[in-house]
Protein backbone atom coordinates (compact mmCIF):
# COMPACT_ATOMS: atom_id res chain seq x y z
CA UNK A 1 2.29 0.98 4.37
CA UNK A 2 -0.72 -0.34 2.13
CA UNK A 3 -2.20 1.68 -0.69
CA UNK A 4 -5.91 1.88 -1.19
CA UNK A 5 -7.17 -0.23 -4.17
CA UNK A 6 -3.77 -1.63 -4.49
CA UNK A 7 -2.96 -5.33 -4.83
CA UNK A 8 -1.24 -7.20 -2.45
CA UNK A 9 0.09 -11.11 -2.04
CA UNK A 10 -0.29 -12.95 0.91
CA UNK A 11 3.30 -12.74 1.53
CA UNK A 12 3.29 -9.02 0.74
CA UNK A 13 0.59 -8.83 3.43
CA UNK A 14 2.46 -10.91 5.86
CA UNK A 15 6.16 -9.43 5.78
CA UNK A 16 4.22 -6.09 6.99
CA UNK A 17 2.14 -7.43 9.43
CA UNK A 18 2.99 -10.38 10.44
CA UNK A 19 0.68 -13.74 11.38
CA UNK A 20 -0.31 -16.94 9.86
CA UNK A 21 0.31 -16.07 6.13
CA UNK A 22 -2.69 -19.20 5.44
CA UNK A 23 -5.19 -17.53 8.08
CA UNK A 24 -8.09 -15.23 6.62
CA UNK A 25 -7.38 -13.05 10.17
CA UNK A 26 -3.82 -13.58 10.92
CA UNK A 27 -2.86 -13.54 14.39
CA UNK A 28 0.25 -12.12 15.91
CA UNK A 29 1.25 -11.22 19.52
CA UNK A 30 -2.12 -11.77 20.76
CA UNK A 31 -3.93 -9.65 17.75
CA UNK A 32 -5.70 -9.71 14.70
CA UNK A 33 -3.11 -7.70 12.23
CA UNK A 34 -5.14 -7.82 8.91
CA UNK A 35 -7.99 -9.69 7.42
CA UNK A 36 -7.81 -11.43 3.87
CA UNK A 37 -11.18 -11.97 2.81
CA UNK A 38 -12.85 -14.17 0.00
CA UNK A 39 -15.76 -12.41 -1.11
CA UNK A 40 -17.90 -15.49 -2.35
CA UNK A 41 -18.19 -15.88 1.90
CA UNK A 42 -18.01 -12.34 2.85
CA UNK A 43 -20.52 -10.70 0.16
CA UNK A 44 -20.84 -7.66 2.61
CA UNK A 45 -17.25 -7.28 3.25
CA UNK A 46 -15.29 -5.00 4.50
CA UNK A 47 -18.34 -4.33 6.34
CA UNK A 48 -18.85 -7.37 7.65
CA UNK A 49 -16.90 -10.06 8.37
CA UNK A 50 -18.42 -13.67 8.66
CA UNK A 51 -16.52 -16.10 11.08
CA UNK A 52 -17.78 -19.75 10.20
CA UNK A 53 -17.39 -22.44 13.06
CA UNK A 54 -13.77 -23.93 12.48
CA UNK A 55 -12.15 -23.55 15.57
CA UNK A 56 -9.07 -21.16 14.25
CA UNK A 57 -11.90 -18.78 12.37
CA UNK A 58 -13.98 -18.87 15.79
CA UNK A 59 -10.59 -18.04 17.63
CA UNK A 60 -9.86 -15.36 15.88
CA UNK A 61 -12.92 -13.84 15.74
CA UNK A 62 -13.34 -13.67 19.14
CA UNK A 63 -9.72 -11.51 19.56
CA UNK A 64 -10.67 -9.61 16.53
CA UNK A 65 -14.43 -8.37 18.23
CA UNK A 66 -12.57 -7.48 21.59
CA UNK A 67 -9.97 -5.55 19.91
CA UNK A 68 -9.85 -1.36 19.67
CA UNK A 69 -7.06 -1.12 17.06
CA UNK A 70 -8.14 -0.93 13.12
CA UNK A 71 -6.75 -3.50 11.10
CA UNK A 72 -6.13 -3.43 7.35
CA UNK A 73 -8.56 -5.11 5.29
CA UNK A 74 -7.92 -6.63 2.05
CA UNK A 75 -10.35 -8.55 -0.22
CA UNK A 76 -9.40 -11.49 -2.16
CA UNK A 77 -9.30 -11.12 -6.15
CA UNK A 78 -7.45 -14.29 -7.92
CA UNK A 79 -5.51 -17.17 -6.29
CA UNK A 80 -2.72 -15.02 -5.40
CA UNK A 81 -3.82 -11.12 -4.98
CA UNK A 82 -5.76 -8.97 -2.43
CA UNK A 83 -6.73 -5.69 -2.86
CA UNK A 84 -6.31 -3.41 -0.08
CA UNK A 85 -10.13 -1.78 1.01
CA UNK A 86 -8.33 0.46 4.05
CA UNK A 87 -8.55 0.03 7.55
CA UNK A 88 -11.43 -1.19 9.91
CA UNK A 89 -12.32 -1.32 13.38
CA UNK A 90 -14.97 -3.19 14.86
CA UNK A 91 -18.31 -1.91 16.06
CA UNK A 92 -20.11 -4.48 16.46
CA UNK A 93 -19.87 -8.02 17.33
CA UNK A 94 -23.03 -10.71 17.16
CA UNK A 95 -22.95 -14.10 17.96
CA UNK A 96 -26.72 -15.37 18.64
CA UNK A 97 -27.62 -17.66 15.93
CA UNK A 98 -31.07 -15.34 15.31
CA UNK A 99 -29.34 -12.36 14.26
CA UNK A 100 -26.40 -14.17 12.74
CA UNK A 101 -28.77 -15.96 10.33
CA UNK A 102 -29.35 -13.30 7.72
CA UNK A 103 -25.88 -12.54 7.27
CA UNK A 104 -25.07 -16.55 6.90
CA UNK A 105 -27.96 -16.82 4.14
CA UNK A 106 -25.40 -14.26 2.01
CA UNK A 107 -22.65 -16.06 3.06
CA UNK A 108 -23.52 -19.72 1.28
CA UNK A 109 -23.29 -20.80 5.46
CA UNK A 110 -25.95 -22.16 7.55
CA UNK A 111 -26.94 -20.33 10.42
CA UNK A 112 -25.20 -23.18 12.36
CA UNK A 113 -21.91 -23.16 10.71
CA UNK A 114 -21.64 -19.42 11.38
CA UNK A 115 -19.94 -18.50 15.01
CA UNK A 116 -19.71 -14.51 14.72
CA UNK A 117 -20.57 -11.52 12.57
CA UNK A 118 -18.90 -8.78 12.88
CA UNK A 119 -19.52 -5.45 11.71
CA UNK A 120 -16.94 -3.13 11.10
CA UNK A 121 -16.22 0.40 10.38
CA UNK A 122 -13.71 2.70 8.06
CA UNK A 123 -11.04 4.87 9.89
């Protein structure tokens, strides 16, 4: 499917998994099928994943932290390519604003404009 430290397009990503080719978690059927990540707001990604409060991002974090399935992960490089990191899985989810709030300092977010954290894990 995806090769590791390959570089993908948005609509590479999409014709393989599907979604909202815009979305930084696309969506289909119910699921989060990939996630396209800028690093300037996700410094710790693929790690973690910061969901700020828009209500799409907030959305789809909340499918992505109840979800079992791994996901592949790719990491924004120019206007128009993401590398492929692998696939993830979530292992932990936190929404309080008190442990959010380090993670949104590294982000370039207030703690307020940050809805979820979620920490993932390589399969």
């Amino acid at each position: 499917m995806f090769e590791i430290n390959k570089s993908y397009s948005r609509q590479d990503i999409h014709n393989v998994c599907g979604g909202d080719i815009q979305a930084f978690l696309p969506i289909k059927n119910g699921k989060v099928v990939a996630a396209c990540i800028r690093p300037e707001r996700n410094l710790l990604a693929p790690d973690v994943i910061i969901c700020n409060n828009g209500s799409a991002t907030r959305a789809a974090g909340k499918t992505l932290a109840k979800q079992a399935e791994a996901i592949p992960v790719f990491i924004k490089l120019d206007s128009e390519l993401f590398k492929y990191v692998g696939n993830f899985s979530v292992s932990e989810s936190i929404t309080t604003p008190i442990e959010c709030a380090p993670y949104a300092q590294k982000s370039g977010l207030s703690t307020s404009e940050v809805s979820r954290v979620i920490k993932m894990t390589r399969n």
